[in-house]
C-alpha atoms as a PDB file:
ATOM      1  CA  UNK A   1       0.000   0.000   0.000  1.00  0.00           C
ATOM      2  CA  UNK A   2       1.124   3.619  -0.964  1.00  0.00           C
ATOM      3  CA  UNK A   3       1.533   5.758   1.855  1.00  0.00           C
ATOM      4  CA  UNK A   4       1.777   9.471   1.335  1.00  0.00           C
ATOM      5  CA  UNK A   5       5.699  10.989   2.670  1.00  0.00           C
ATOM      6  CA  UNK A   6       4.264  13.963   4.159  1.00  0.00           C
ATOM      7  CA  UNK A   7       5.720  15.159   7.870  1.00  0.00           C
ATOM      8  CA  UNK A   8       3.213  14.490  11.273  1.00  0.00           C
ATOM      9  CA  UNK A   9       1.733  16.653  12.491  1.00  0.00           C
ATOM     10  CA  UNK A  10       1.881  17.851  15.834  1.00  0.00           C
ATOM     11  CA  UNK A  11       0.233  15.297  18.101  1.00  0.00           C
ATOM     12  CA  UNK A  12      -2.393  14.113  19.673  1.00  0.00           C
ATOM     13  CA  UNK A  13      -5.012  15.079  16.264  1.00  0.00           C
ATOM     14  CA  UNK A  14      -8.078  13.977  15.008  1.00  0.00           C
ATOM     15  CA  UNK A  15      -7.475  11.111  12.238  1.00  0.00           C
ATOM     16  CA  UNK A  16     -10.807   9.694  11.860  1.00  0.00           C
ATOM     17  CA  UNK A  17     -14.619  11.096  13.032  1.00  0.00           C
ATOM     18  CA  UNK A  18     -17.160   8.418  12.670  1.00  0.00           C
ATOM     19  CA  UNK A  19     -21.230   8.737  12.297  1.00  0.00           C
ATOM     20  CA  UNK A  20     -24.549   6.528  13.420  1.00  0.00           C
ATOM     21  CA  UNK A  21     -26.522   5.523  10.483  1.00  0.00           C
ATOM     22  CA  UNK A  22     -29.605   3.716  10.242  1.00  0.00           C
ATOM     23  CA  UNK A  23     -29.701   3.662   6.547  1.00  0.00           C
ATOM     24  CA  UNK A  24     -25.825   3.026   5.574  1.00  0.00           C
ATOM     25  CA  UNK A  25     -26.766   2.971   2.138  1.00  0.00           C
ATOM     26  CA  UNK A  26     -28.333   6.618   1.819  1.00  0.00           C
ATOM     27  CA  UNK A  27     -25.989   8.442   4.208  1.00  0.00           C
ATOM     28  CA  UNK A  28     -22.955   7.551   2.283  1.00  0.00           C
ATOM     29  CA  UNK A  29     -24.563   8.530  -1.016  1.00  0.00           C
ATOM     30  CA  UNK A  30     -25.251  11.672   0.412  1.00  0.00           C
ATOM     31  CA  UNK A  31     -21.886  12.136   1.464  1.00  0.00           C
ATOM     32  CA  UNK A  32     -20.039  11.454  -1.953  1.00  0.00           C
ATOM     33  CA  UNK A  33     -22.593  13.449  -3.842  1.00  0.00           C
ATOM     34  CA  UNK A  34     -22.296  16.207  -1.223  1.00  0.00           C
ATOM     35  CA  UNK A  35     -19.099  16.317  -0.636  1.00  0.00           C
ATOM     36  CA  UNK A  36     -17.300  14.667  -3.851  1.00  0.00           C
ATOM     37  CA  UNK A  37     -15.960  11.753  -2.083  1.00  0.00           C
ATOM     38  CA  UNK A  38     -14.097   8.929  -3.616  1.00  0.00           C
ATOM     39  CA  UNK A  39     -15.033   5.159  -3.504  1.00  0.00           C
ATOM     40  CA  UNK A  40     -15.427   3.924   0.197  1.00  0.00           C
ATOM     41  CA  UNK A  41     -13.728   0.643   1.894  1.00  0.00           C
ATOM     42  CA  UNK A  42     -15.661  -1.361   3.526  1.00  0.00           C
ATOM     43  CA  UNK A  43     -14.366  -3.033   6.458  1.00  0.00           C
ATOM     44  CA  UNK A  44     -15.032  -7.121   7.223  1.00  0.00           C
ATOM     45  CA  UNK A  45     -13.727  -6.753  10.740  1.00  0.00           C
ATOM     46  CA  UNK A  46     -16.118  -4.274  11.894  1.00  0.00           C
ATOM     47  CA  UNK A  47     -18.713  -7.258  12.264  1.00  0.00           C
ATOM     48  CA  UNK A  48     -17.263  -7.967  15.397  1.00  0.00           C
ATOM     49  CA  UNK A  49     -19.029  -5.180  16.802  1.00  0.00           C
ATOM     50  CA  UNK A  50     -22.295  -5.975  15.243  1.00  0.00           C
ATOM     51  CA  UNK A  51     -21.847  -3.359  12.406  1.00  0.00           C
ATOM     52  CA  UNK A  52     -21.254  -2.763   8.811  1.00  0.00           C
ATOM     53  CA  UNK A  53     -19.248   0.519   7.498  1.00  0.00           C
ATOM     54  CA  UNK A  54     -18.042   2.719   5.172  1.00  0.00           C
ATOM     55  CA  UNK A  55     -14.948   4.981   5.222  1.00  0.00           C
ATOM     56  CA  UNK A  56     -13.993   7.311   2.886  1.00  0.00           C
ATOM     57  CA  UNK A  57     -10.189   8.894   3.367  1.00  0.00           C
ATOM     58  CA  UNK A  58      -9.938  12.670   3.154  1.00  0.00           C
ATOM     59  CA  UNK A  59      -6.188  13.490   2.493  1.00  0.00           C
ATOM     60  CA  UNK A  60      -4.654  10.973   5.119  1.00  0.00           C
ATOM     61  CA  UNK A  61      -7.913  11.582   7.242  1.00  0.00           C
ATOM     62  CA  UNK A  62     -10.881   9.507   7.507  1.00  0.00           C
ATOM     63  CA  UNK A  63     -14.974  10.001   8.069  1.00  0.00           C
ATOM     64  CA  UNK A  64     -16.726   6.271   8.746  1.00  0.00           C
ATOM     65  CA  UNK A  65     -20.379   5.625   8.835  1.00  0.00           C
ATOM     66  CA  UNK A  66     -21.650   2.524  10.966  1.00  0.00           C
ATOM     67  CA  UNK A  67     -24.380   1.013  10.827  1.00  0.00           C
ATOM     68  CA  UNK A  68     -25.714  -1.815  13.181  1.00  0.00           C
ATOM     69  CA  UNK A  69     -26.636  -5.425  11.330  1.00  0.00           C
ATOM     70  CA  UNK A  70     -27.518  -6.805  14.768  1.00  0.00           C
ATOM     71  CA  UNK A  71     -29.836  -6.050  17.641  1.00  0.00           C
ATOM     72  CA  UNK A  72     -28.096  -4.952  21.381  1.00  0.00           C
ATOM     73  CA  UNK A  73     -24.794  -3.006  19.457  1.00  0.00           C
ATOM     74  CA  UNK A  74     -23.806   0.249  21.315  1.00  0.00           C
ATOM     75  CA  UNK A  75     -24.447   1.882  17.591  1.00  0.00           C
ATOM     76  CA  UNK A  76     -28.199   0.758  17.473  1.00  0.00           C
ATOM     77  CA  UNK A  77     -28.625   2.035  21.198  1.00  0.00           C
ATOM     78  CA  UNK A  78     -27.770   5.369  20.250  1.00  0.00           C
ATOM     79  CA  UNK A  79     -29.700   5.140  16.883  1.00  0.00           C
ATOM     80  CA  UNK A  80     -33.004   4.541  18.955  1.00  0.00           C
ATOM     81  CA  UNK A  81     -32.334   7.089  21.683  1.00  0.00           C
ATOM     82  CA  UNK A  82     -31.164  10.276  18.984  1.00  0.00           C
ATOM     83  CA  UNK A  83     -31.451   8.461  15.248  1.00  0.00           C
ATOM     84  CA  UNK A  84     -28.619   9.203  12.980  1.00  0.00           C
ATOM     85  CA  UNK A  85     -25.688  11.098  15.068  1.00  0.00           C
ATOM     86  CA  UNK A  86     -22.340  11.329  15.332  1.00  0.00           C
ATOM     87  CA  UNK A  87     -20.579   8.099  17.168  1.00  0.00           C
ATOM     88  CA  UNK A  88     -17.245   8.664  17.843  1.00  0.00           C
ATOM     89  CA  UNK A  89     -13.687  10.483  17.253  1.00  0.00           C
ATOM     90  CA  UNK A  90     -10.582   8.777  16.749  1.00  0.00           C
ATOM     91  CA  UNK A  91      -7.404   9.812  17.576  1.00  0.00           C
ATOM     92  CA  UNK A  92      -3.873   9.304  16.704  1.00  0.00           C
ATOM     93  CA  UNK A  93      -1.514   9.910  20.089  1.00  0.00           C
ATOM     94  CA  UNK A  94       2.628   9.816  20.380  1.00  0.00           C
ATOM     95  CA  UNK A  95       2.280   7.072  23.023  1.00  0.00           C
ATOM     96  CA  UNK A  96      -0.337   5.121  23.341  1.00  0.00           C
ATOM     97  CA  UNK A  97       1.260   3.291  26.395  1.00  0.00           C
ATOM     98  CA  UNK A  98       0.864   6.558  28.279  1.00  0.00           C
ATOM     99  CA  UNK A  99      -2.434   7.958  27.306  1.00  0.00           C
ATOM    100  CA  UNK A 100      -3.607   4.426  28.502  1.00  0.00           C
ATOM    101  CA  UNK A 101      -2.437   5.109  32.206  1.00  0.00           C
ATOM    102  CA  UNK A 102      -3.667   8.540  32.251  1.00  0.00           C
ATOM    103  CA  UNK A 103      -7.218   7.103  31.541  1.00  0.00           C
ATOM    104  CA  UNK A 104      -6.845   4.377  33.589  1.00  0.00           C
ATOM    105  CA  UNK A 105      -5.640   7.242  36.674  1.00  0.00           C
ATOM    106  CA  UNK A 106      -8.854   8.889  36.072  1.00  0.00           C
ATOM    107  CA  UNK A 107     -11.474   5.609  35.872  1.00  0.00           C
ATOM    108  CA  UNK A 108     -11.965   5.478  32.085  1.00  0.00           C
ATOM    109  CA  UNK A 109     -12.858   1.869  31.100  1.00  0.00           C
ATOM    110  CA  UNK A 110     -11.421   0.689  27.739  1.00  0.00           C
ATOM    111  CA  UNK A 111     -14.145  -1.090  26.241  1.00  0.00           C
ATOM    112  CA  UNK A 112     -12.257  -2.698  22.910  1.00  0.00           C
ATOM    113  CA  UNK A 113      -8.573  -2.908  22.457  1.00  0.00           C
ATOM    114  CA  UNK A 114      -6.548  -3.894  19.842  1.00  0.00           C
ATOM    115  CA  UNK A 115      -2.550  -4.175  18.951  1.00  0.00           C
ATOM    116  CA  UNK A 116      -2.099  -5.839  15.320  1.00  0.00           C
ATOM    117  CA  UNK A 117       1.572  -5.032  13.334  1.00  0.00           C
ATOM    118  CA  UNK A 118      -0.158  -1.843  11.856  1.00  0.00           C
ATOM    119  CA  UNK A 119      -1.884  -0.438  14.867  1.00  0.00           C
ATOM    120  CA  UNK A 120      -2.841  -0.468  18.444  1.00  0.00           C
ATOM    121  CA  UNK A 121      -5.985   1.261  19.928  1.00  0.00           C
ATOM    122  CA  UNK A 122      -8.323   1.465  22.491  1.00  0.00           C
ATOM    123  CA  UNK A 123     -11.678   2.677  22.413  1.00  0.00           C
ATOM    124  CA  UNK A 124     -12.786   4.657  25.979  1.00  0.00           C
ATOM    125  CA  UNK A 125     -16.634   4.439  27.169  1.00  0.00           C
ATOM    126  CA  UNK A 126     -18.483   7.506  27.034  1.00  0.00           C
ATOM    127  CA  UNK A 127     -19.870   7.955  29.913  1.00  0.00           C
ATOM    128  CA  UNK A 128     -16.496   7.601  31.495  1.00  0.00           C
ATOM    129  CA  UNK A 129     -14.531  10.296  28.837  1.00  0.00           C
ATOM    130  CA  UNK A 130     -17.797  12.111  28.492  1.00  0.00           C
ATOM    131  CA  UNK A 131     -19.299  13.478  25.206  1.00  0.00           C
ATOM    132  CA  UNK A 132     -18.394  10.542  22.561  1.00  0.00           C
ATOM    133  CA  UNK A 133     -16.692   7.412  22.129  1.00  0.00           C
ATOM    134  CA  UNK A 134     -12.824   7.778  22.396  1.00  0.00           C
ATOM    135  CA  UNK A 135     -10.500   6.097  20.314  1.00  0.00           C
ATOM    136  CA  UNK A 136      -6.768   6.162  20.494  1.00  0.00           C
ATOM    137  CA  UNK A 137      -4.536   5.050  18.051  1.00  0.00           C
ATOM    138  CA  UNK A 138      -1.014   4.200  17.505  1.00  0.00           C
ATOM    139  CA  UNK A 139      -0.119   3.084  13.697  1.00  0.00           C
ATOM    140  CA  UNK A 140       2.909   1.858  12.307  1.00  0.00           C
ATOM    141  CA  UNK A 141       4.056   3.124  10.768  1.00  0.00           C
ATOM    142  CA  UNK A 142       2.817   6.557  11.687  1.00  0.00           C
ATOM    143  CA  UNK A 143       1.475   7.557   7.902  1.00  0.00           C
ATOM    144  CA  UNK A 144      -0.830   4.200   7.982  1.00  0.00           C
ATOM    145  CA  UNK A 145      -4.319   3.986   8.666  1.00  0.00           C
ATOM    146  CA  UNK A 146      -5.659   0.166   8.705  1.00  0.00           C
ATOM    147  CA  UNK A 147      -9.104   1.429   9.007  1.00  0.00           C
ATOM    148  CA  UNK A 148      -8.991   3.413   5.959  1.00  0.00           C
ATOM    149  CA  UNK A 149      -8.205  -0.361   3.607  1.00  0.00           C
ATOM    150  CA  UNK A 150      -6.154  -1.270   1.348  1.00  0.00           C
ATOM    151  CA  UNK A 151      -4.902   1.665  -1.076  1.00  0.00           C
ATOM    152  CA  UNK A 152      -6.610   4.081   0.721  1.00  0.00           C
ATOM    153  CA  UNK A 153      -4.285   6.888  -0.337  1.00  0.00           C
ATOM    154  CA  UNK A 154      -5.315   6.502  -3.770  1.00  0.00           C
ATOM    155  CA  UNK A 155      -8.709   7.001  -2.678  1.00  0.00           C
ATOM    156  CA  UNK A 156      -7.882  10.284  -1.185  1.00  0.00           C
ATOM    157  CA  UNK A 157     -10.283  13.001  -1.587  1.00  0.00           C
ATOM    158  CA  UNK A 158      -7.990  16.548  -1.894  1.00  0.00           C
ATOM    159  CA  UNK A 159      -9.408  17.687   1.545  1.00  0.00           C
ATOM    160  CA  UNK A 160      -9.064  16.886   5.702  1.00  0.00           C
ATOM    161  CA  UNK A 161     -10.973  16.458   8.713  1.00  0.00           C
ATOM    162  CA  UNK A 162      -9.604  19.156  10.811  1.00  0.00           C
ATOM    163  CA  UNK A 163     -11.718  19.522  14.200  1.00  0.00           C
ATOM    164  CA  UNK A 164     -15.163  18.281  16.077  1.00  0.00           C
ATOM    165  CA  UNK A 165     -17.547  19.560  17.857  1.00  0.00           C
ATOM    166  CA  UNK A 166     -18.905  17.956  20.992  1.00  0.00           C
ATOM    167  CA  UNK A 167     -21.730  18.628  22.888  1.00  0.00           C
ATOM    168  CA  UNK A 168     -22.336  18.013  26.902  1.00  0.00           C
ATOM    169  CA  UNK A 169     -24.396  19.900  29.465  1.00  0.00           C
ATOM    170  CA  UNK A 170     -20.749  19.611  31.117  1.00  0.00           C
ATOM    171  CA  UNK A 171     -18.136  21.046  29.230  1.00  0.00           C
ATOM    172  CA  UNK A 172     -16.079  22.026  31.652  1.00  0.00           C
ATOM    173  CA  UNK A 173     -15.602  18.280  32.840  1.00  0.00           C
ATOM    174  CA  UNK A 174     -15.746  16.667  29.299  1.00  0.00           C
ATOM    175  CA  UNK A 175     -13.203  19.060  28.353  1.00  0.00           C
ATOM    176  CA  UNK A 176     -10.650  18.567  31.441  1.00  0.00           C
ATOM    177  CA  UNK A 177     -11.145  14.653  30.994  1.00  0.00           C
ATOM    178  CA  UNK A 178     -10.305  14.784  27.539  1.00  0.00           C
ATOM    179  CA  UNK A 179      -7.439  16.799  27.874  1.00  0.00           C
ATOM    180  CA  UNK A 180      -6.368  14.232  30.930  1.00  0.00           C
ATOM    181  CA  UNK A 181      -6.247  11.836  28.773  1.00  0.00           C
ATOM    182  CA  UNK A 182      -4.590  12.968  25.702  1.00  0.00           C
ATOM    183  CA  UNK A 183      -2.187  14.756  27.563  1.00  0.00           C
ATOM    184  CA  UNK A 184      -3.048  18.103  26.052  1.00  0.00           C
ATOM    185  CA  UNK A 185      -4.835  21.067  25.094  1.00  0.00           C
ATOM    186  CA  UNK A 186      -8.027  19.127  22.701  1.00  0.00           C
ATOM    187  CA  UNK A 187      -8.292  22.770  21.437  1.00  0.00           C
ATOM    188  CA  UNK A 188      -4.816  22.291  19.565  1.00  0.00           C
ATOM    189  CA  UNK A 189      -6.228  19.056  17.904  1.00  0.00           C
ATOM    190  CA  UNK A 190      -9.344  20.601  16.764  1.00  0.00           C
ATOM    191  CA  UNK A 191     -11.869  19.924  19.312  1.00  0.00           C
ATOM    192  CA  UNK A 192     -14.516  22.435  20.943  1.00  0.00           C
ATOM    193  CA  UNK A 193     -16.805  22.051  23.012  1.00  0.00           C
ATOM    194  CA  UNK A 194     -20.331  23.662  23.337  1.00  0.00           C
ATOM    195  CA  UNK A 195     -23.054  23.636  26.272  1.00  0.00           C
ATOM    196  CA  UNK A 196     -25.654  21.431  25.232  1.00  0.00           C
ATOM    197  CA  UNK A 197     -28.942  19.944  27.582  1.00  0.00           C
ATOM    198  CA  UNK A 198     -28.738  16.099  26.602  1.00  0.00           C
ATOM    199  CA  UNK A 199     -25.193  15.679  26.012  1.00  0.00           C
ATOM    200  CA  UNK A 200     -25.606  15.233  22.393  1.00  0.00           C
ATOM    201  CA  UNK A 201     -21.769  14.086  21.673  1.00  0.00           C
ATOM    202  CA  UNK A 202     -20.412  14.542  18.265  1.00  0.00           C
ATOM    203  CA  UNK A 203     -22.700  16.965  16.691  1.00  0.00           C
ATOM    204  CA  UNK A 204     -20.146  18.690  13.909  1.00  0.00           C
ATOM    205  CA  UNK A 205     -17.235  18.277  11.889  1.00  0.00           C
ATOM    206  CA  UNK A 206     -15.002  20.644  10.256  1.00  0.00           C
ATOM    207  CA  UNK A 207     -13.123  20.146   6.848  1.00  0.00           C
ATOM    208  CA  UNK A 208     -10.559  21.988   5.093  1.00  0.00           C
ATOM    209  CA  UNK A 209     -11.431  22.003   1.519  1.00  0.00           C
ATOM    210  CA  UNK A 210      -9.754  24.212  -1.343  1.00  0.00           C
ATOM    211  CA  UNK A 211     -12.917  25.971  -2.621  1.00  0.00           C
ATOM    212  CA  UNK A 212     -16.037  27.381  -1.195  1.00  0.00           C
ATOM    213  CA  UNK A 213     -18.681  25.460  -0.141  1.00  0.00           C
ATOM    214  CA  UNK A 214     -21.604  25.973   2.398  1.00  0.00           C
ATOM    215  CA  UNK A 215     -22.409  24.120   5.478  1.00  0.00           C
ATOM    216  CA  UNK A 216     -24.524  20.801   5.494  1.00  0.00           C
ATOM    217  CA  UNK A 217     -26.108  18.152   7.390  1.00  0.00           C
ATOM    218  CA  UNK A 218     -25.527  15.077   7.146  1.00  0.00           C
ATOM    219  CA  UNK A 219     -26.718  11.989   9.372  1.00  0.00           C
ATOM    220  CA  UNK A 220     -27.228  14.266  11.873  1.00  0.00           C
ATOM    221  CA  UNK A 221     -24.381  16.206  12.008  1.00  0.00           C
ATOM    222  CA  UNK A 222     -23.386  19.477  10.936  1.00  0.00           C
ATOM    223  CA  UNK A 223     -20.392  20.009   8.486  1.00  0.00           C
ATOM    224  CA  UNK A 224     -18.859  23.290   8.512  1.00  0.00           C
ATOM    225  CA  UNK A 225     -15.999  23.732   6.026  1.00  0.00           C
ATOM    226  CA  UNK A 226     -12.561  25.731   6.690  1.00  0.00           C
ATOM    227  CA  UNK A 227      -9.993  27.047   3.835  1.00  0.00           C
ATOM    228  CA  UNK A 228      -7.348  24.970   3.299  1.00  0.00           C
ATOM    229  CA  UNK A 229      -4.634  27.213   3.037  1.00  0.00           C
ATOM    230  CA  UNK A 230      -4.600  30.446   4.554  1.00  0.00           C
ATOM    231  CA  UNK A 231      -5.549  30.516   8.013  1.00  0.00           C
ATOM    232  CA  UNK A 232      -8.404  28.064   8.195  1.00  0.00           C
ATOM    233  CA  UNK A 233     -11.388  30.723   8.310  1.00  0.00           C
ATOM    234  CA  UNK A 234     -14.605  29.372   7.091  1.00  0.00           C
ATOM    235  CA  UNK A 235     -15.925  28.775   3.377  1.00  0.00           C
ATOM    236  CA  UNK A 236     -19.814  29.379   4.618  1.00  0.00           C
ATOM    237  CA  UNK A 237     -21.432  30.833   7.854  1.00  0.00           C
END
């Protein structure tokens, strides 16, 4: 697989943002059309959790929609209780080793973990981190993303997933767990967060794009859209 040469950045960042579906099919066709996305992959192993996907990469960034095939999956209980949302926000960290223990210090339970060749990761429960799903990440090397498939770089769409928005009636606490745990500032790696009755998690993504386009929602969630080059201030209110 071709992996692009480009430096790091600075981490921890945001490498993948993932969405609830309950209509897989129609939420990534609204995507690509939307947003002129490439072909997406479609990941066997994500069975194991009772759900079927599609990723799409974005530069070396990723969005996934899930969507449950099976009754009882922590997907379909969110479906029910908000319909299609955002689900979670994967990050890549320096040392996964260490954001562990700092979770672990502050009573986050892990509730999937994984170390293949190409990655390790842990996904943290919600109501522990607060706000969303947490996934950390550690590929190897650091350019790969497993989850995006095989060739994913040549699937690239010419734009990135920069930041998230989460919403909690909390903030203040989401916030200072999440910065716990990555072991800094989740402003620097694109997060905000926004005062919200219901706790409503992921509720908007920002991409840098190269030309103008205006917000949209999609599966729930709002997509805002930043300039590429130049500062990052928005294409669209």
């Amino acid at each position: 697989m071709t992996e692009p040469r480009a430096p790091i950045p600075v981490l921890p960042r945001i490498r993948q943002a993932v969405l609830a579906a309950g209509d897989l099919e129609a939420v990534t066709r609204q995507l690509r059309d939307e947003l002129g996305l490439r072909e997406p992959f479609s990941d066997p192993g994500v069975e194991y959790f009772g759900l079927r996907n599609a990723v799409f990469a974005l530069g070396d960034t990723f969005l996934e929609v899930v969507s449950p095939i099976r009754d009882r999956t922590a997907a379909g209980r969110l479906l029910d209780q908000r319909g299609d949302c955002g689900y979670m926000v994967m990050f890549q960290v320096a040392e996964l080793g260490e954001a562990r223990a700092r979770a672990a210090e502050l009573g986050v339970r892990e509730v999937f973990e994984v170390e293949l060749d190409e990655i390790a990761e842990v996904h943290l429960h919600p109501k522990d981190i607060g706000g969303a799903i947490v996934s950390l990440s550690s590929p190897t090397p650091p350019t790969a993303w497993r989850w995006g498939g095989e060739g994913w770089a040549r699937r690239s769409a010419p734009m990135a997933v920069t930041g998230v928005t989460i919403a909690a009636s909390d903030t203040t606490g989401v916030a200072a767990r999440w910065r716990a745990v990555l072991g800094a500032d989740p402003g620097a790696a694109g997060v905000e967060f926004a005062a919200e009755r219901g706790d409503r998690g992921l509720v908007e993504i920002r991409i840098a794009a190269s030309e103008r386009r205006d917000p949209l929602e999609i599966g729930g969630v709002h997509f805002r859209f930043l300039r590429a080059k130049g500062g990052g201030e928005p294409l669209g209110a």
